[in-house]
C-alpha atoms as a PDB file:
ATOM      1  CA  UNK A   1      21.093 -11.454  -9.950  1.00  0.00           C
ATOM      2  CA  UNK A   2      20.699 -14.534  -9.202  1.00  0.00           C
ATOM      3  CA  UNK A   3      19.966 -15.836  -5.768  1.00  0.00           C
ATOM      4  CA  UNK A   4      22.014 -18.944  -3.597  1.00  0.00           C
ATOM      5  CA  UNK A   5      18.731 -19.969  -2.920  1.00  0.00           C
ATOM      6  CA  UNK A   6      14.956 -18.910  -3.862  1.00  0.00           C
ATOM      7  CA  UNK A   7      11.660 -20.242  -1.974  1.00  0.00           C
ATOM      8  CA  UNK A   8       8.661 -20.323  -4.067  1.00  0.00           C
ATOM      9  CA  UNK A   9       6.234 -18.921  -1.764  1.00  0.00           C
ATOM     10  CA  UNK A  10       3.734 -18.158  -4.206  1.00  0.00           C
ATOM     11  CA  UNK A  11       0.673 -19.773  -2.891  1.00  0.00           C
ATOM     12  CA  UNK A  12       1.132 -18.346   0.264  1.00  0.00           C
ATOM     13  CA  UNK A  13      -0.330 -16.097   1.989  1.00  0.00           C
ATOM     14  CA  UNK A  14       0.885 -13.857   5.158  1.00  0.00           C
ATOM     15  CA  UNK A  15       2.460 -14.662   7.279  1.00  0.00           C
ATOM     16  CA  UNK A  16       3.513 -17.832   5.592  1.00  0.00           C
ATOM     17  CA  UNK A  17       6.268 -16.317   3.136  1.00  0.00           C
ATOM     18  CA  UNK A  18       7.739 -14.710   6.463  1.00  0.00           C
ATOM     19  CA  UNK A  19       7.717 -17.983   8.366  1.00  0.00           C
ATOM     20  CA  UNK A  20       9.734 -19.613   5.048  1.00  0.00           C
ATOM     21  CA  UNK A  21      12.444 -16.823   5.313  1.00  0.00           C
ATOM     22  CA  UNK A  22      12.817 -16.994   8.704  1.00  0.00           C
ATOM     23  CA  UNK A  23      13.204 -20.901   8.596  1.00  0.00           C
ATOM     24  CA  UNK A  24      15.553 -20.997   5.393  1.00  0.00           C
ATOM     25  CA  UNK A  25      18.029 -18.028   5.890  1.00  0.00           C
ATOM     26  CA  UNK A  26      20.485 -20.088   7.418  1.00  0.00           C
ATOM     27  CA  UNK A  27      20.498 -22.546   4.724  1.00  0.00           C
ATOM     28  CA  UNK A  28      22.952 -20.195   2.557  1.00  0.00           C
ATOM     29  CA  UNK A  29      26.193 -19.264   4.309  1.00  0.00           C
ATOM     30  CA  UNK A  30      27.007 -15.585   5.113  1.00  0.00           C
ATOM     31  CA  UNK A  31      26.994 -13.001   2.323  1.00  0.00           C
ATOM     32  CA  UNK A  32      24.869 -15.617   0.676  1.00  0.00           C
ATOM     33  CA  UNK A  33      21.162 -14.602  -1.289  1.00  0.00           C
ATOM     34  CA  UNK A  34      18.196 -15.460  -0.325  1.00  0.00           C
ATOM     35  CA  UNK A  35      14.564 -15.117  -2.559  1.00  0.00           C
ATOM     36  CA  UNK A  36      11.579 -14.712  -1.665  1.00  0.00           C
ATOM     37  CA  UNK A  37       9.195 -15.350  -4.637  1.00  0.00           C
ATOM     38  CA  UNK A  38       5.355 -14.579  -3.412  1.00  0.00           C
ATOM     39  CA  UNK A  39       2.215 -13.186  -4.969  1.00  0.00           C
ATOM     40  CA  UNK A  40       0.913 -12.298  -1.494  1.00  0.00           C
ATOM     41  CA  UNK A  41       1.003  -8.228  -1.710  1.00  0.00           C
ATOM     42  CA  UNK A  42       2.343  -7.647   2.267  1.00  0.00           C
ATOM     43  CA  UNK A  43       5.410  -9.361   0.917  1.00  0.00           C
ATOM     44  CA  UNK A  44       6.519  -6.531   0.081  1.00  0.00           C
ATOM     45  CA  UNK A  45       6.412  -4.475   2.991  1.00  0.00           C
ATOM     46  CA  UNK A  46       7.061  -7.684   5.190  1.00  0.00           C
ATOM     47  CA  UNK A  47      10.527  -8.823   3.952  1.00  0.00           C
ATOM     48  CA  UNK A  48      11.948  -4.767   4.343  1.00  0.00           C
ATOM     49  CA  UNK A  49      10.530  -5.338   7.791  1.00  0.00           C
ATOM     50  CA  UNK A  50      12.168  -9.065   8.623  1.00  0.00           C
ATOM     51  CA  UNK A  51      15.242  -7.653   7.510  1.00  0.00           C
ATOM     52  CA  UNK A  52      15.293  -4.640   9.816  1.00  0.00           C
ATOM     53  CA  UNK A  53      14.590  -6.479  12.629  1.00  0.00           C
ATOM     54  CA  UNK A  54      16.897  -9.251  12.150  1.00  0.00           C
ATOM     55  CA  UNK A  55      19.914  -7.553  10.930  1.00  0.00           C
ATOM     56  CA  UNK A  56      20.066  -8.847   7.211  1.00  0.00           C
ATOM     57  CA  UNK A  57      20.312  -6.630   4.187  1.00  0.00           C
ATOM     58  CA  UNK A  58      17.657  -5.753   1.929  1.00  0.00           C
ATOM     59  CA  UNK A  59      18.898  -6.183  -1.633  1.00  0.00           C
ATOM     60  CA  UNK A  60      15.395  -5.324  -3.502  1.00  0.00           C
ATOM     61  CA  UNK A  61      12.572  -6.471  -5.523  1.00  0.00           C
ATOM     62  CA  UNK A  62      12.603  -7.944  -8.924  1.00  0.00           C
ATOM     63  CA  UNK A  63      10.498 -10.979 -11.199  1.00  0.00           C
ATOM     64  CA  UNK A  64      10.867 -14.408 -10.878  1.00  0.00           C
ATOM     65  CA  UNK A  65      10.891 -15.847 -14.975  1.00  0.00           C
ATOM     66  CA  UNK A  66       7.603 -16.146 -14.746  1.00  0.00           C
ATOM     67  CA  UNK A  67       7.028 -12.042 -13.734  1.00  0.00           C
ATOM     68  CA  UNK A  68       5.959 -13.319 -10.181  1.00  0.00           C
ATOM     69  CA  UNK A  69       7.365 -10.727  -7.525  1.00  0.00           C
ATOM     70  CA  UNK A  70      10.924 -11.754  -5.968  1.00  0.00           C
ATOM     71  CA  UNK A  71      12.284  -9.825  -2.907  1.00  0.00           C
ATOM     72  CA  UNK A  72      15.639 -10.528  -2.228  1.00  0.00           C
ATOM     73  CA  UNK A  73      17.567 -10.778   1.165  1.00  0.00           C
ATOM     74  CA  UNK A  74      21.718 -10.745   1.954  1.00  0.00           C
ATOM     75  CA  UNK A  75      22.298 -13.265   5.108  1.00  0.00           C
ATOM     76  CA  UNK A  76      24.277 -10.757   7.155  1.00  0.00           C
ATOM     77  CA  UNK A  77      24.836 -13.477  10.255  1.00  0.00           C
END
């Protein structure tokens, strides 16, 4: 899959990638993808959790090209 837009977050740690999501989400329009690409292991229990609390589907985790981890998130509303 590939996302409407992805934020290289890689060098960050929490709860930078977070912040990122939170800022960027309503750059792609609704039903749009959003990608979260971050090396920072609470990643991956932090954008399940942003996505509860917001409203906005979880789609899953996958690899950037270059095997970093990629957690992907539907813009709901």
């Amino acid at each position: 899959m590939t996302p409407d837009l992805e934020l290289d977050c890689r060098d960050l740690l929490c709860p930078r990638p977070i912040i990122e999501l939170g800022r960027h989400l309503a750059d792609v329009e609704v039903g749009g993808t959003v990608a979260v690409v971050a090396h920072d292991p609470a990643a991956r229990v932090d954008v399940p959790a942003f996505c509860r609390m917001r409203g906005q589907e979880y789609v899953g985790e996958d690899s950037a090209a270059d095997g970093a981890p990629r957690y992907t998130v539907r813009r709901v509303s």
